[in-house]
PDB file of N, CA and C in Angstrom:
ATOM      1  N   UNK A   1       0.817  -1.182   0.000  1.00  0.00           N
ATOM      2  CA  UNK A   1       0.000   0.000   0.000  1.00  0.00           C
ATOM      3  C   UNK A   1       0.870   1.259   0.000  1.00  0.00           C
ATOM      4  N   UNK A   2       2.446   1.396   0.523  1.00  0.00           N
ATOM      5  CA  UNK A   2       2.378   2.488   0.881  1.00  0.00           C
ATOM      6  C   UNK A   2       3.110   2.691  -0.437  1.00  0.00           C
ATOM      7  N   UNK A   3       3.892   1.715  -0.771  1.00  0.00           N
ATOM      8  CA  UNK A   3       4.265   1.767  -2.466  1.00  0.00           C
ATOM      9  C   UNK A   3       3.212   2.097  -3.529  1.00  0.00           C
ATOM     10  N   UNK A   4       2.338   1.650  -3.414  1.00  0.00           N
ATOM     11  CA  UNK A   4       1.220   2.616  -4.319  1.00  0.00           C
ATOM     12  C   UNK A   4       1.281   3.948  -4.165  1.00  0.00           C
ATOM     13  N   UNK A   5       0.737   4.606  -2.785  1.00  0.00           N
ATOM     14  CA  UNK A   5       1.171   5.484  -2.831  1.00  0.00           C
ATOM     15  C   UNK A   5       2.129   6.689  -3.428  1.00  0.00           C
ATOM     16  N   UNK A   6       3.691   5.603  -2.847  1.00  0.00           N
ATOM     17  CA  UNK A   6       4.682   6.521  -3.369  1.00  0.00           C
ATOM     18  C   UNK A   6       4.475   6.601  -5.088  1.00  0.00           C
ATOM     19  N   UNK A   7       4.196   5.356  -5.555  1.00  0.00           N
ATOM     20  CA  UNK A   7       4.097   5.902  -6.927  1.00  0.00           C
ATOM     21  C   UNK A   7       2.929   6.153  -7.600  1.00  0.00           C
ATOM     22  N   UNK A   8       2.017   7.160  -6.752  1.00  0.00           N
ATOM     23  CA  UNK A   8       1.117   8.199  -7.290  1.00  0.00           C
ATOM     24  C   UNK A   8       1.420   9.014  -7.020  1.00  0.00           C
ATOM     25  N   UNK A   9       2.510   9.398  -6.333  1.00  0.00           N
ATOM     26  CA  UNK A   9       2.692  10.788  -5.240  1.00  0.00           C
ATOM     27  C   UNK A   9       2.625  11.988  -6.398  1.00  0.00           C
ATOM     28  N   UNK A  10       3.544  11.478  -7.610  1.00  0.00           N
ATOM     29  CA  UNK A  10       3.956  12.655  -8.611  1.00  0.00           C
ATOM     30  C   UNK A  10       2.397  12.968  -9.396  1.00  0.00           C
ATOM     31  N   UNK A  11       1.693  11.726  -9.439  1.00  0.00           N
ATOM     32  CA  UNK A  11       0.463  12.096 -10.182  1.00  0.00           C
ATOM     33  C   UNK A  11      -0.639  12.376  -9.805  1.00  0.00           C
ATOM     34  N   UNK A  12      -0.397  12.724  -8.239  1.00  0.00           N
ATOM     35  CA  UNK A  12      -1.096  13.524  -7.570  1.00  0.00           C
ATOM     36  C   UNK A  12      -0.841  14.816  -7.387  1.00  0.00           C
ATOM     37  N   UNK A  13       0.353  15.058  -7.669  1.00  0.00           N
ATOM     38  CA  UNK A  13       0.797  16.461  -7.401  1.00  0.00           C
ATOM     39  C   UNK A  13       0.522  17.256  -8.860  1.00  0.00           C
ATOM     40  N   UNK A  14       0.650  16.181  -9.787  1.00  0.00           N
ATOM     41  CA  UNK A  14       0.639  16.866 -10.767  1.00  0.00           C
ATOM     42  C   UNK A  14      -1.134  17.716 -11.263  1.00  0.00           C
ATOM     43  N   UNK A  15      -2.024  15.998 -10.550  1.00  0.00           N
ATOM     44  CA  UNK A  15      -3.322  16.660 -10.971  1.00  0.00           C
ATOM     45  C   UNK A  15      -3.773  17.730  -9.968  1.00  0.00           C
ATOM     46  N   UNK A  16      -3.107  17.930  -8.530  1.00  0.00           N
ATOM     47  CA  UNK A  16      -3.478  18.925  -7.525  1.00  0.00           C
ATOM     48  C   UNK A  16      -2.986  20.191  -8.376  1.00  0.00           C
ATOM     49  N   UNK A  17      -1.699  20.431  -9.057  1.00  0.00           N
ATOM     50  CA  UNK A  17      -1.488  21.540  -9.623  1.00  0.00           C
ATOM     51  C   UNK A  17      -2.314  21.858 -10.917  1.00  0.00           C
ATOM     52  N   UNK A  18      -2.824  20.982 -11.553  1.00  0.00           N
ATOM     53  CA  UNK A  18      -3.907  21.458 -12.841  1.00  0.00           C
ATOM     54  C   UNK A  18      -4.923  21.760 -11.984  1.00  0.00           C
ATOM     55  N   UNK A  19      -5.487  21.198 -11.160  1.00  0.00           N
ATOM     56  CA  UNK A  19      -7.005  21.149 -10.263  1.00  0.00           C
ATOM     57  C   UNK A  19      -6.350  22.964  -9.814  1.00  0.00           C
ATOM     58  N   UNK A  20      -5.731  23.381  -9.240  1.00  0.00           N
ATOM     59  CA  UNK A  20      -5.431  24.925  -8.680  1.00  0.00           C
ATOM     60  C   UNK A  20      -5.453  25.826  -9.984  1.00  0.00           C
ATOM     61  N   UNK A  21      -4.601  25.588 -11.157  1.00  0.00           N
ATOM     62  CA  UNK A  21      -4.668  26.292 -12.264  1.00  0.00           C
ATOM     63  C   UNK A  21      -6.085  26.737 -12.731  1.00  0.00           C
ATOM     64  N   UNK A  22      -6.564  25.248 -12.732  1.00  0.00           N
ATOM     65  CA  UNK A  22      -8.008  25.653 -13.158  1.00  0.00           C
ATOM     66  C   UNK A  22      -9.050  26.759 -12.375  1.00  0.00           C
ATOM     67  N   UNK A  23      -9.045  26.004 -10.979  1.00  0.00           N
ATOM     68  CA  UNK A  23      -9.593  27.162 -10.080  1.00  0.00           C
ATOM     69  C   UNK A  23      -9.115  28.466 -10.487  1.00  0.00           C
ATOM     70  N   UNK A  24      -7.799  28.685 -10.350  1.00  0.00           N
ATOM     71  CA  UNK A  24      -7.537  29.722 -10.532  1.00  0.00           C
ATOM     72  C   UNK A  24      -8.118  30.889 -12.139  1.00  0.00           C
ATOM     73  N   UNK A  25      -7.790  30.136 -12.610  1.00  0.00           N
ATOM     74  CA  UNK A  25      -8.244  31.128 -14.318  1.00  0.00           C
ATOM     75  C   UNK A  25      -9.565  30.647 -13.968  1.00  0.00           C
ATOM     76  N   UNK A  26     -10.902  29.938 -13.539  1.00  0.00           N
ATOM     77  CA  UNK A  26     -12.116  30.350 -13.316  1.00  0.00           C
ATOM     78  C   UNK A  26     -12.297  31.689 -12.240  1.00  0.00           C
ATOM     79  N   UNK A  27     -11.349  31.489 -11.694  1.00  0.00           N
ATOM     80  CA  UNK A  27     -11.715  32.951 -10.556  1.00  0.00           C
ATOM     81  C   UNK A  27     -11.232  34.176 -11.483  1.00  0.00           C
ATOM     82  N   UNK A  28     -10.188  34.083 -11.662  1.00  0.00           N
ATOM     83  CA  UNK A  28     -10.018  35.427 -12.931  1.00  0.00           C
ATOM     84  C   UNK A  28     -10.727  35.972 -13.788  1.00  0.00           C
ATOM     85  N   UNK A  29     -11.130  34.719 -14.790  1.00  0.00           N
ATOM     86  CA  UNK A  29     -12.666  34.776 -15.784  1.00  0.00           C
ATOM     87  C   UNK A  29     -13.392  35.235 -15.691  1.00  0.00           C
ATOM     88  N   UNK A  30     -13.485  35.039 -14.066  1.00  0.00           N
ATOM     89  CA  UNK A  30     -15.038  35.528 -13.660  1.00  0.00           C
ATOM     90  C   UNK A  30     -15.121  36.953 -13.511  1.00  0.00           C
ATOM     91  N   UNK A  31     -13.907  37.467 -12.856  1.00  0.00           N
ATOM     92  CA  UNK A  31     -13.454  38.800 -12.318  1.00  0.00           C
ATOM     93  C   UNK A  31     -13.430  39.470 -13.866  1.00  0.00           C
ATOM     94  N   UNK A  32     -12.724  38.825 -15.038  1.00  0.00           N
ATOM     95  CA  UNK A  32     -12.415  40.073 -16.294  1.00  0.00           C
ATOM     96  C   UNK A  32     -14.518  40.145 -16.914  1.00  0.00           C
ATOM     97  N   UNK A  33     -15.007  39.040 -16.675  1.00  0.00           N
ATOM     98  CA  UNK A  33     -16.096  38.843 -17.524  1.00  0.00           C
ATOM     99  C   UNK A  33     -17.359  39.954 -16.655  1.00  0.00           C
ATOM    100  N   UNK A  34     -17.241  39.931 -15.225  1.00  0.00           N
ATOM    101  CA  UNK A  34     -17.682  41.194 -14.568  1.00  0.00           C
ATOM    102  C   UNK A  34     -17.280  42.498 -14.740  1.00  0.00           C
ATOM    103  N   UNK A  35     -15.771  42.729 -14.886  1.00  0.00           N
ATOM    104  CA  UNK A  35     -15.356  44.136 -15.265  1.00  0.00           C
ATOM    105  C   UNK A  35     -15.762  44.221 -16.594  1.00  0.00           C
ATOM    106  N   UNK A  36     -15.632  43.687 -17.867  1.00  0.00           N
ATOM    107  CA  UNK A  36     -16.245  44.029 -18.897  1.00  0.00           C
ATOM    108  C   UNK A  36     -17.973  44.173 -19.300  1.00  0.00           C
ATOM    109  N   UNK A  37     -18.615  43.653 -18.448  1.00  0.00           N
ATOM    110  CA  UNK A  37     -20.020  43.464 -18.558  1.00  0.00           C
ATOM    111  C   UNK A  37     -20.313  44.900 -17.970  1.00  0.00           C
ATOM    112  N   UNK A  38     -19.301  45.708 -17.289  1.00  0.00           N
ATOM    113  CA  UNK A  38     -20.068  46.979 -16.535  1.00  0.00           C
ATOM    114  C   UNK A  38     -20.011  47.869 -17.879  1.00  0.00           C
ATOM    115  N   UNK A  39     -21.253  49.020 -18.012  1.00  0.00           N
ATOM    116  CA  UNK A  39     -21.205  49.475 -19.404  1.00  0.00           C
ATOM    117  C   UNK A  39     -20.381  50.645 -19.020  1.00  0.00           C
ATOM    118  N   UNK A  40     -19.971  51.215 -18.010  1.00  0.00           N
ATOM    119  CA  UNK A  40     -18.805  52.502 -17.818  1.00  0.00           C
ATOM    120  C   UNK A  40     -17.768  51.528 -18.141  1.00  0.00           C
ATOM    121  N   UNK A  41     -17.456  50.174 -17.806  1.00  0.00           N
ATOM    122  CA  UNK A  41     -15.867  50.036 -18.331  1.00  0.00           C
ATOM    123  C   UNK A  41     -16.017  49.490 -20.410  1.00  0.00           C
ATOM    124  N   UNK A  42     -17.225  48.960 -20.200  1.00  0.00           N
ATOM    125  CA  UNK A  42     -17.623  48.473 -21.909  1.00  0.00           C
ATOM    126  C   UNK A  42     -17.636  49.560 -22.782  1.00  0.00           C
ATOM    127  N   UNK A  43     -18.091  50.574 -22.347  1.00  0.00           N
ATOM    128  CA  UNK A  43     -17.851  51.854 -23.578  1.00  0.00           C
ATOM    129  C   UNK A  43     -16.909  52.553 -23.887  1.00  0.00           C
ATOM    130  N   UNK A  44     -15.806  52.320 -22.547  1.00  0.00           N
ATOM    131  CA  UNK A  44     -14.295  53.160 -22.469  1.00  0.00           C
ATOM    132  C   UNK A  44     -13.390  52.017 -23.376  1.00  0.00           C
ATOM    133  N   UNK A  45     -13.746  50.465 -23.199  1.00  0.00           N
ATOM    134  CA  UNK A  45     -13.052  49.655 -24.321  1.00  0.00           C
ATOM    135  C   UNK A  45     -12.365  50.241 -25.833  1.00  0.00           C
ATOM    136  N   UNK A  46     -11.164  49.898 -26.398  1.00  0.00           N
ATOM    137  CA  UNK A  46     -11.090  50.148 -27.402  1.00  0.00           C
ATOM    138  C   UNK A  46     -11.603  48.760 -28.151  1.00  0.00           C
ATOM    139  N   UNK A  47     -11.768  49.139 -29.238  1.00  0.00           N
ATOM    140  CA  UNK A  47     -12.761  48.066 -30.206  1.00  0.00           C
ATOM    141  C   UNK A  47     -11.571  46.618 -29.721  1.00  0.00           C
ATOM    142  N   UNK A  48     -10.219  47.215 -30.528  1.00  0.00           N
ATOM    143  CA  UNK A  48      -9.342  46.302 -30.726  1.00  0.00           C
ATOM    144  C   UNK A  48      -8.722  45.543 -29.366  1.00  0.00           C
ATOM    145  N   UNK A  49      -8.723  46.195 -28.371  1.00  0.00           N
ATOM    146  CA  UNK A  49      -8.770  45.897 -26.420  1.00  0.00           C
ATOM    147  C   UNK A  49      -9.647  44.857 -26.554  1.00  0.00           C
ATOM    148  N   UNK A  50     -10.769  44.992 -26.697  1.00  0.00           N
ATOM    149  CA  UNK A  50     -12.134  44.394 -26.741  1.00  0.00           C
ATOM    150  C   UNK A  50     -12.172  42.658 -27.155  1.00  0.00           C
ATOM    151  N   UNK A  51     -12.010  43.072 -28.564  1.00  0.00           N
ATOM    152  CA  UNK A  51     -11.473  41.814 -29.523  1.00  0.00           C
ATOM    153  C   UNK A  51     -10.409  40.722 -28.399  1.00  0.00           C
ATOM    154  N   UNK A  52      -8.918  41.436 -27.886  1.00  0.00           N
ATOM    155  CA  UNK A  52      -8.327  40.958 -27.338  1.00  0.00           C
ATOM    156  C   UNK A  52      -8.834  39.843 -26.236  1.00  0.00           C
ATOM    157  N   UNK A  53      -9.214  41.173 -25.693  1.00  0.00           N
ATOM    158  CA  UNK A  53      -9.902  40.484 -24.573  1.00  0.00           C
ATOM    159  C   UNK A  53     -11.069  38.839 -24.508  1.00  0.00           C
ATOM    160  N   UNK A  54     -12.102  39.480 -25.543  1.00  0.00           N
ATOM    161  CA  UNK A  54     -12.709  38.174 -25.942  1.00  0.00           C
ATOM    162  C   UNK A  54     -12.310  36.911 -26.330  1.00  0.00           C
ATOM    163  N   UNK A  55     -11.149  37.054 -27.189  1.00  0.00           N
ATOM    164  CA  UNK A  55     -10.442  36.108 -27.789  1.00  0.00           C
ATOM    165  C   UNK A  55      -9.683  35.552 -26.659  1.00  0.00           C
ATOM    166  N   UNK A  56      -8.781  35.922 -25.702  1.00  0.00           N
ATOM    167  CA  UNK A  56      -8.598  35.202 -24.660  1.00  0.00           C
ATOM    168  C   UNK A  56      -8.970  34.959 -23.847  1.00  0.00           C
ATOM    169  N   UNK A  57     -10.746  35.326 -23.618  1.00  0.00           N
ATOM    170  CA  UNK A  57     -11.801  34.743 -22.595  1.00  0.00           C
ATOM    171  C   UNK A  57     -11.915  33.266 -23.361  1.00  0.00           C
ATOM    172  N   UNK A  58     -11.911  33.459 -24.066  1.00  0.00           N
ATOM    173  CA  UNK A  58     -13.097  32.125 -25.432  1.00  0.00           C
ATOM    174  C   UNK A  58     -11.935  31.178 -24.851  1.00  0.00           C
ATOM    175  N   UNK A  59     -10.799  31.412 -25.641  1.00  0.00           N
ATOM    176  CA  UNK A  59      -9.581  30.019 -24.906  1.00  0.00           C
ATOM    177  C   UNK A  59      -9.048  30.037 -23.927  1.00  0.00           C
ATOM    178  N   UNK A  60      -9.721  30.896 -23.045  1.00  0.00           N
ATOM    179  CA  UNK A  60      -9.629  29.987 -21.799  1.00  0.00           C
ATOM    180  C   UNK A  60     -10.845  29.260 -21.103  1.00  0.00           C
ATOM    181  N   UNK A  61     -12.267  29.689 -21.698  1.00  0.00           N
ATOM    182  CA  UNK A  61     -13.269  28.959 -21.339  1.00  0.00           C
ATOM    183  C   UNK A  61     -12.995  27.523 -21.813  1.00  0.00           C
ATOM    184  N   UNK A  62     -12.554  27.671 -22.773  1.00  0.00           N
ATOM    185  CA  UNK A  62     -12.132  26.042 -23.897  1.00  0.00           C
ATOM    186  C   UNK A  62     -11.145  25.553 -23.089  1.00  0.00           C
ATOM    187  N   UNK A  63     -10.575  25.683 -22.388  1.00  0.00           N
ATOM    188  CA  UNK A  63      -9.532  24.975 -21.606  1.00  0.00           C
ATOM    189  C   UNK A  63      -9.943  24.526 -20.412  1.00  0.00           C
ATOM    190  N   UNK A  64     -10.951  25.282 -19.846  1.00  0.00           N
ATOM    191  CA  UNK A  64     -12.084  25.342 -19.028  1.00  0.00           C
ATOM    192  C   UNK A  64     -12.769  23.939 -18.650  1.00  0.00           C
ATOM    193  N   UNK A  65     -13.142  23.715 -19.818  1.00  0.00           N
ATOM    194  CA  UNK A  65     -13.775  22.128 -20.165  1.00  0.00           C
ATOM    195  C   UNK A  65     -13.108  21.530 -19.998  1.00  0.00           C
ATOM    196  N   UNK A  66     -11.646  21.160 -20.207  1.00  0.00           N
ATOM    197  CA  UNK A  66     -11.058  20.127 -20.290  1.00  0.00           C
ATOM    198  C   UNK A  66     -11.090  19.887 -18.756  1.00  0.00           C
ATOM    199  N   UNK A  67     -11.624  18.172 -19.088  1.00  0.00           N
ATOM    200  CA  UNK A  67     -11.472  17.617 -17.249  1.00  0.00           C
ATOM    201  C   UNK A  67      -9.894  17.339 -17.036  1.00  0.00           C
ATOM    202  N   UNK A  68     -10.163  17.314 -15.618  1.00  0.00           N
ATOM    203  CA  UNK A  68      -8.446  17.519 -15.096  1.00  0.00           C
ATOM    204  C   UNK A  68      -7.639  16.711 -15.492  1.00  0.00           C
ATOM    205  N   UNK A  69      -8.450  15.015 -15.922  1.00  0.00           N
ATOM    206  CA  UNK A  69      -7.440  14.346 -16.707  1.00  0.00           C
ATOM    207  C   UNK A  69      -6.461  15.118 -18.163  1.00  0.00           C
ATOM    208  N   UNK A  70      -7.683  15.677 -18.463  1.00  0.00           N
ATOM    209  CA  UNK A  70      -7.046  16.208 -20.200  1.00  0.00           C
ATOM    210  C   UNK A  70      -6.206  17.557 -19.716  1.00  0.00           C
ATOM    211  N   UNK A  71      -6.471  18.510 -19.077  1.00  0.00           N
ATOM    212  CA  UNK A  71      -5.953  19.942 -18.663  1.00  0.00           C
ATOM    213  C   UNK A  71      -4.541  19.454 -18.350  1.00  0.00           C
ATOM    214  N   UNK A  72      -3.584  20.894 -19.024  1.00  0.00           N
ATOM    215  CA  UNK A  72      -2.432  20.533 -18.192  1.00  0.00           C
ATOM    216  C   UNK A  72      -2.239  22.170 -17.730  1.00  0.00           C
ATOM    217  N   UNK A  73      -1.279  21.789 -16.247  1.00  0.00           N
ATOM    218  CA  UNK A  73      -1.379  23.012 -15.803  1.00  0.00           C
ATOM    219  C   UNK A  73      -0.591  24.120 -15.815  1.00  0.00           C
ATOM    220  N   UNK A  74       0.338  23.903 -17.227  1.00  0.00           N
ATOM    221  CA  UNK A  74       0.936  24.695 -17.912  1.00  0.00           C
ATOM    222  C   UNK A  74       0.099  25.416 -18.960  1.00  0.00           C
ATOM    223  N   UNK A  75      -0.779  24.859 -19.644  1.00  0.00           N
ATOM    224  CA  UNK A  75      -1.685  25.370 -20.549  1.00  0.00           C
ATOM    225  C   UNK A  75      -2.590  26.407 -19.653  1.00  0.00           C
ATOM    226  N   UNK A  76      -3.104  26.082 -18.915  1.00  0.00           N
ATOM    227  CA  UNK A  76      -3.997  27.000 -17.873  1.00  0.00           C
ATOM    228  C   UNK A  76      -3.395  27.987 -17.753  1.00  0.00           C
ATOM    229  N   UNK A  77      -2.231  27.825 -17.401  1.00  0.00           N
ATOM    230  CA  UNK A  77      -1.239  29.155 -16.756  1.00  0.00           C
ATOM    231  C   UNK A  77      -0.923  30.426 -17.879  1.00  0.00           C
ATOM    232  N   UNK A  78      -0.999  29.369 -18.656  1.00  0.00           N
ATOM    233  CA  UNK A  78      -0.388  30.548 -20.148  1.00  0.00           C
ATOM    234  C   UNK A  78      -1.734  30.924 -20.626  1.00  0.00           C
ATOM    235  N   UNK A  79      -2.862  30.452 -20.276  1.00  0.00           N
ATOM    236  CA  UNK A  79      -4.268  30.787 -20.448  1.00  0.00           C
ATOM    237  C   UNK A  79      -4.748  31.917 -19.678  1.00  0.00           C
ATOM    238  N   UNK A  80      -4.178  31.930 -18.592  1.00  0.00           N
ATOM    239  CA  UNK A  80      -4.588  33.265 -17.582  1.00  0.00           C
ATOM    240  C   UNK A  80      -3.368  34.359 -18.087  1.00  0.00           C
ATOM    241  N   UNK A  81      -2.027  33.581 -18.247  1.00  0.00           N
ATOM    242  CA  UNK A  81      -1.031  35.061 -18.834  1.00  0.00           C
ATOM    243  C   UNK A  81      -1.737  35.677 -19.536  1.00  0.00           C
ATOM    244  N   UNK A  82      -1.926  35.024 -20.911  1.00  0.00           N
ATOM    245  CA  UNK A  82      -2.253  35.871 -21.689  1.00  0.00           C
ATOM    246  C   UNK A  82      -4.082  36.692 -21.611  1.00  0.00           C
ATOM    247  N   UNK A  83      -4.416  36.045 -20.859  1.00  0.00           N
ATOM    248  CA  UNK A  83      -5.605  36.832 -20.650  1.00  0.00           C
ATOM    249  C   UNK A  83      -5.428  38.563 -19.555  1.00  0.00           C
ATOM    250  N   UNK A  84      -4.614  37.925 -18.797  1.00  0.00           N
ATOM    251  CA  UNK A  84      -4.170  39.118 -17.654  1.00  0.00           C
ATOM    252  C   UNK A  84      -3.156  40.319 -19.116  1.00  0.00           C
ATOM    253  N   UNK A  85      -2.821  39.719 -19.879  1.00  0.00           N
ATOM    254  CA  UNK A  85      -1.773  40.896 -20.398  1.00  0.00           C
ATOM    255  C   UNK A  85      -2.531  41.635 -21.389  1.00  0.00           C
ATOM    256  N   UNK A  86      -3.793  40.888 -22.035  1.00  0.00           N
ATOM    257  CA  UNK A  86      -5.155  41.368 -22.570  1.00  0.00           C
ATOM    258  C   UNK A  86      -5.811  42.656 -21.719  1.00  0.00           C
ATOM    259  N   UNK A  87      -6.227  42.220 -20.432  1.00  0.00           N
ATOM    260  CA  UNK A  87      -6.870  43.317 -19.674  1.00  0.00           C
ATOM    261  C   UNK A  87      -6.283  44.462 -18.952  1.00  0.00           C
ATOM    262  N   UNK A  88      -4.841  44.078 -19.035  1.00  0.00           N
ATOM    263  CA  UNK A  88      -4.060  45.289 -17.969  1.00  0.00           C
ATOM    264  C   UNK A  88      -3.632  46.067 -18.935  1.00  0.00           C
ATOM    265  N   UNK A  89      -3.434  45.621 -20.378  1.00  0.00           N
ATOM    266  CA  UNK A  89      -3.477  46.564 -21.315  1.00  0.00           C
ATOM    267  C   UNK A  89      -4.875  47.268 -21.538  1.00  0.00           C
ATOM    268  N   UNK A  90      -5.896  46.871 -21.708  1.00  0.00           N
ATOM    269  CA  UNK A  90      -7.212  47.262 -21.960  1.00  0.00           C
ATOM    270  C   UNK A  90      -7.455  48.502 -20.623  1.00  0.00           C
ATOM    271  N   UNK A  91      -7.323  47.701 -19.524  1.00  0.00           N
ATOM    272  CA  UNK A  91      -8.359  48.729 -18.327  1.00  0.00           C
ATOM    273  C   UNK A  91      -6.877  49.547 -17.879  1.00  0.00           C
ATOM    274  N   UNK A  92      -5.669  49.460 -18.566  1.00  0.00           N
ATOM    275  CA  UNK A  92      -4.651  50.871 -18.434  1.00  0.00           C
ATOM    276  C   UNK A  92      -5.224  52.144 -19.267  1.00  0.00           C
ATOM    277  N   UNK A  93      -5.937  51.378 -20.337  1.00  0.00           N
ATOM    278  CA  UNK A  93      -6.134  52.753 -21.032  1.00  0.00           C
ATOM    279  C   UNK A  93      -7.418  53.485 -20.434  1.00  0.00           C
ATOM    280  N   UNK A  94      -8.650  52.004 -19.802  1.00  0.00           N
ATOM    281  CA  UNK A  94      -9.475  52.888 -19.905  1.00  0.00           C
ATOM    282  C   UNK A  94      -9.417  53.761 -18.335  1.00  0.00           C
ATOM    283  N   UNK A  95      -8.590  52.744 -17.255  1.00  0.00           N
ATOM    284  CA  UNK A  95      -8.461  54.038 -16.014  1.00  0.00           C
ATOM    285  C   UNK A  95      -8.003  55.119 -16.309  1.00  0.00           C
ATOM    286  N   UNK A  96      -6.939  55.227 -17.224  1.00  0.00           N
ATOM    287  CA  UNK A  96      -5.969  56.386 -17.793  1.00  0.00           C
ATOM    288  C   UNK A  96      -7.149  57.267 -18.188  1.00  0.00           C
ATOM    289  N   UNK A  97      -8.591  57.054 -18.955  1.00  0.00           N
ATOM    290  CA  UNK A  97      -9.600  58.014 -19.209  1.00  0.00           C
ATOM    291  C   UNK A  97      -9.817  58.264 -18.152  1.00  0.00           C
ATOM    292  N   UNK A  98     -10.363  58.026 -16.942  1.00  0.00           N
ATOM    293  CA  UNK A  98     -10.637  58.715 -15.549  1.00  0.00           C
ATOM    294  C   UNK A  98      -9.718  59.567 -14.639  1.00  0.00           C
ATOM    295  N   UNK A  99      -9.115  60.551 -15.512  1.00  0.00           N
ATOM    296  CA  UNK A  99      -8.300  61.003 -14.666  1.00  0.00           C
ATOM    297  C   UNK A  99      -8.776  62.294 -15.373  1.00  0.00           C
TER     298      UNK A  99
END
């Protein structure tokens, strides 16, 4: 038994770290898909911000699906990068209008 164990240990760690990735870019998702749904931050959008943004909501919802067997939690990760470098470009410009 405890040899089983040891040799799941890595493929437990591995699916505990996709299982967190995932959590994680659903909590983000949720956070960019609320800031864009408000119509003071939706009208300050630039078209092309916008686009960005959507396009790396969409693949990361699609990654989303994948059950934790299929997800890896390198893909997730580069799923939230590039979504975070989407919106901090986007809501720089549009806080930069509130000033």
């Amino acid at each position: 038994m405890v040899e089983d164990a040891a040799k799941n240990a890595d493929a437990d760690k591995e699916r505990e770290a996709v299982v967190q990735a995932k959590q994680d870019l659903e909590a983000y998702v949720y956070q960019v898909e609320n800031n864009i749904s408000d119509p003071n931050v939706n009208m300050k959008l630039r078209r092309g911000d916008r686009e960005a943004i959507e396009t790396a909501l969409a693949e990361a919802m699609e990654l989303m699906e994948l059950s934790a067997d299929d997800a890896q939690a390198d893909d997730l990760k580069a799923a939230q990068s590039k979504l975070k470098r989407a919106t901090t470009r986007a809501f720089a410009h549009v806080y930069s209008q509130r000033r």
